[in-house]
Structures are given as structure tokens and as C-alpha cells.
N, C-alpha and C. Protein backbone atom coordinates (compact mmCIF):
# COMPACT_ATOMS: atom_id res chain seq x y z
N UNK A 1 0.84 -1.19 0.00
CA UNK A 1 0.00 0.00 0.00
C UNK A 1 0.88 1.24 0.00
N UNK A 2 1.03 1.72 -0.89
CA UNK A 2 1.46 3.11 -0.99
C UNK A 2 0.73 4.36 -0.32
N UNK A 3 1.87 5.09 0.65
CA UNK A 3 1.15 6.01 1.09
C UNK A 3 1.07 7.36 0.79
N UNK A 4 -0.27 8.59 1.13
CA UNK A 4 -0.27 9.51 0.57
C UNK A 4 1.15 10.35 1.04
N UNK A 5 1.82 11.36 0.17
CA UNK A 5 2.69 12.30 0.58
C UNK A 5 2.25 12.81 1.91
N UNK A 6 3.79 13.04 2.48
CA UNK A 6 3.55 13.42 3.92
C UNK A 6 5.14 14.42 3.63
N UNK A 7 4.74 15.68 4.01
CA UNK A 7 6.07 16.48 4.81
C UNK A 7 6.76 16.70 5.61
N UNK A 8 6.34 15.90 6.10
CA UNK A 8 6.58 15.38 7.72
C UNK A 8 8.45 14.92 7.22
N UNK A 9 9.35 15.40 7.85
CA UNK A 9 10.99 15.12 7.20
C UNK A 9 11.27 13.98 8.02
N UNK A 10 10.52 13.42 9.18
CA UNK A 10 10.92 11.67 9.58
C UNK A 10 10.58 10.86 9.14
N UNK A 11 9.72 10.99 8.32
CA UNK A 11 9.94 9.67 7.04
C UNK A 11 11.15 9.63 6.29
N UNK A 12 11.70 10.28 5.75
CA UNK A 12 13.34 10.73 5.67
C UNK A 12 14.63 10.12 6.28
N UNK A 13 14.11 10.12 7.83
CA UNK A 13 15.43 10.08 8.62
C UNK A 13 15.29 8.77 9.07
N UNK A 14 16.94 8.08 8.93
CA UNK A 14 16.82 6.51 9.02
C UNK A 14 16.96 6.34 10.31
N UNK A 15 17.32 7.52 11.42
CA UNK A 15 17.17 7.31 12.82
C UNK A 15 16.08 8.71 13.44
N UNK A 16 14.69 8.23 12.99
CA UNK A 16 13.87 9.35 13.65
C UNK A 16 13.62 9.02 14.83
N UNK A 17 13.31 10.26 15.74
CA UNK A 17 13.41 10.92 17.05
C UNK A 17 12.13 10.24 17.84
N UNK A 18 10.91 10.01 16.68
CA UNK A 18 9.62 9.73 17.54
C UNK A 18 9.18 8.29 16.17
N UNK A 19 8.06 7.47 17.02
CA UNK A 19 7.85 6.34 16.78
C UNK A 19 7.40 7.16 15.37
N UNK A 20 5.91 7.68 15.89
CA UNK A 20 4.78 8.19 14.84
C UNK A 20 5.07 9.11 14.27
N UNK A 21 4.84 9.12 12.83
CA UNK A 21 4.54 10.80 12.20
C UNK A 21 3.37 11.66 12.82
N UNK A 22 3.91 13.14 13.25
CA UNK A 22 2.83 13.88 14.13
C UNK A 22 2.03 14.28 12.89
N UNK A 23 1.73 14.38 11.59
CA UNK A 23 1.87 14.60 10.51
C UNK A 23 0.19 13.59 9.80
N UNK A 24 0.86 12.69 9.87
CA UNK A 24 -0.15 11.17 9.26
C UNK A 24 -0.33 10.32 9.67
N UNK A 25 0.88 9.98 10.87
CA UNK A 25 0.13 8.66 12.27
C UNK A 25 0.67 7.31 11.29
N UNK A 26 1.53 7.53 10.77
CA UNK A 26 2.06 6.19 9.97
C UNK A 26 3.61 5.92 10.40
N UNK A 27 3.68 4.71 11.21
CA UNK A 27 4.85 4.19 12.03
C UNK A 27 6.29 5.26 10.89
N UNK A 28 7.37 5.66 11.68
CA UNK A 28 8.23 6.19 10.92
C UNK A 28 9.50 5.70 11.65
N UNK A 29 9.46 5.10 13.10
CA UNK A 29 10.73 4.38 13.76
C UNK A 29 9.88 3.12 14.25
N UNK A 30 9.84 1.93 13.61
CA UNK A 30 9.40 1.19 14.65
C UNK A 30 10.56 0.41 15.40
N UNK A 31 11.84 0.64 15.49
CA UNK A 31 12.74 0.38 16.96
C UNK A 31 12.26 1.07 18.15
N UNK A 32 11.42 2.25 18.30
CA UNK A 32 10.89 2.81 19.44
C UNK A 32 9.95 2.63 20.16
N UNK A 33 9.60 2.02 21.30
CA UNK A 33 8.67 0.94 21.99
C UNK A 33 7.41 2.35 22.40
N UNK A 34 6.45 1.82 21.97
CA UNK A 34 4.99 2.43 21.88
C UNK A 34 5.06 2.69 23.73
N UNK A 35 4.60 3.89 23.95
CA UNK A 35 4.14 4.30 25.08
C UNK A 35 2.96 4.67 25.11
N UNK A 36 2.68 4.71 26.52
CA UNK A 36 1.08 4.98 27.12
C UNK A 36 1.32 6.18 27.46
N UNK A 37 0.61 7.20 27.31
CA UNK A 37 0.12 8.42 27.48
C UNK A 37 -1.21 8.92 27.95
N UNK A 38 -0.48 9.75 28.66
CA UNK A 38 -1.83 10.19 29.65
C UNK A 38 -2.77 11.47 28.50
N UNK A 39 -3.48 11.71 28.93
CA UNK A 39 -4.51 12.66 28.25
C UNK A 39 -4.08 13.97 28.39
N UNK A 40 -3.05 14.36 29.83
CA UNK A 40 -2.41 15.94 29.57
C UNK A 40 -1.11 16.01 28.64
N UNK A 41 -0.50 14.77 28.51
CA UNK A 41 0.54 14.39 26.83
C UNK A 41 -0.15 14.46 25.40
N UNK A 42 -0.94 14.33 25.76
CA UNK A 42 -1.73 14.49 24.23
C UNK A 42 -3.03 15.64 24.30
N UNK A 43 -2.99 16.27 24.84
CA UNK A 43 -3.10 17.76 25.17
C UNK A 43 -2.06 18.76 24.87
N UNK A 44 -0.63 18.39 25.39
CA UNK A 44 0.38 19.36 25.08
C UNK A 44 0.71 18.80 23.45
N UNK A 45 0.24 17.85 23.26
CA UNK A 45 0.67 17.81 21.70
C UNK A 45 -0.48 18.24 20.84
N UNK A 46 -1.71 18.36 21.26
CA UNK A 46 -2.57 19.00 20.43
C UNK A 46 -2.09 21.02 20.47
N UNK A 47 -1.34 21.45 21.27
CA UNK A 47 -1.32 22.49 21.40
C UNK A 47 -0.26 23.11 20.49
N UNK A 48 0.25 21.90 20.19
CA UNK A 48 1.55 21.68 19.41
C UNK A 48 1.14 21.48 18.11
N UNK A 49 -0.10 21.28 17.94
CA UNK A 49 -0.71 21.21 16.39
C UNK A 49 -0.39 19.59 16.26
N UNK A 50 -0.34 19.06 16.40
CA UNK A 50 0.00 16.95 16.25
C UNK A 50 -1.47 16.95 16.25
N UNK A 51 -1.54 16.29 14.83
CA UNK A 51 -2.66 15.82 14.33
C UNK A 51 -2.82 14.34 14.72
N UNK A 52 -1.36 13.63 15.07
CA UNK A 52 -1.43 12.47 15.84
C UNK A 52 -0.32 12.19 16.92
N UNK A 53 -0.58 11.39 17.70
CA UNK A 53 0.58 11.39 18.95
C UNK A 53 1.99 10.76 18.42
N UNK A 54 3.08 11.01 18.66
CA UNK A 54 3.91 10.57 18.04
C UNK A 54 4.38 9.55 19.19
N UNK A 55 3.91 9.31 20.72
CA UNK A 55 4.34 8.21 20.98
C UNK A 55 3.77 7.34 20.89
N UNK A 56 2.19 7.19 20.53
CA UNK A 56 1.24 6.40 20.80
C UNK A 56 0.44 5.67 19.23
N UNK A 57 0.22 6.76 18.71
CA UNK A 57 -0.14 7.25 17.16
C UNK A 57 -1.86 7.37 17.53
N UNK A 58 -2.12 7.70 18.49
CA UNK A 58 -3.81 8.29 18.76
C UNK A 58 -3.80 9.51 17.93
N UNK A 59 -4.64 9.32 16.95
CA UNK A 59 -5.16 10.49 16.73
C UNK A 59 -5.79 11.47 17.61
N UNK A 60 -5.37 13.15 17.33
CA UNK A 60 -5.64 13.83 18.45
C UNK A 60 -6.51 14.87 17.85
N UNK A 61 -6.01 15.39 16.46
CA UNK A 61 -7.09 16.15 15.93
C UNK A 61 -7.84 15.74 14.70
N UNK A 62 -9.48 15.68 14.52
CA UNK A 62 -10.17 14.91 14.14
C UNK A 62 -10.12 16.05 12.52
């Protein structure tokens, strides 16, 4: 499955920083072990504009 373009530059990087693209929510490190996040973490990332969580990949803005 080919995915749509994303600008997101950690699809790019062969050692990215966060699991998820904040971008499209499509795995971009999977060496990085999925965390649980509380609801004020994905609050400060909605404030941050993350359309998805980058540790979790919950979508945050609909």
C-alpha cells in the first residue's frame, strides 16, 4: 500500500526521534517501543498542532 505524501521530514530520517509521524500517524521508527500516554501528553501535543501522537499514534485532531 502506498502512502499519501507526507512532509513530515521523519519519514526521511533513518534514525527518527519519535515512533509516529505527528503529521499522518504512519509508524516512521518502529525500533521505538509504543508508550502509554496520559490525556495531559496528548493535550500538550494538540497544542503543538500533532494531528497524531507521536508516541502512541492516537489520533488527536479529528
Amino acid at each position: 500500500m502506498q502512502r499519501k505524501w507526507c512532509p513530515n521530514l521523519n519519514h526521511r530520517r533513518s534514525n527518527a526521534p519519535v515512533r509516529y509521524c505527528p503529521n499522518c500517524g504512519e509508524v516512521v521508527s518502529a525500533n521505538i517501543i509504543i508508550k502509554k500516554c496520559s490525556e495531559e501528553e496528548h493535550a500538550e501535543s494538540r497544542r503543538r498542532r500533532n494531528a497524531y501522537c507521536t508516541d502512541c499514534g492516537a489520533q488527536l485532531i479529528k
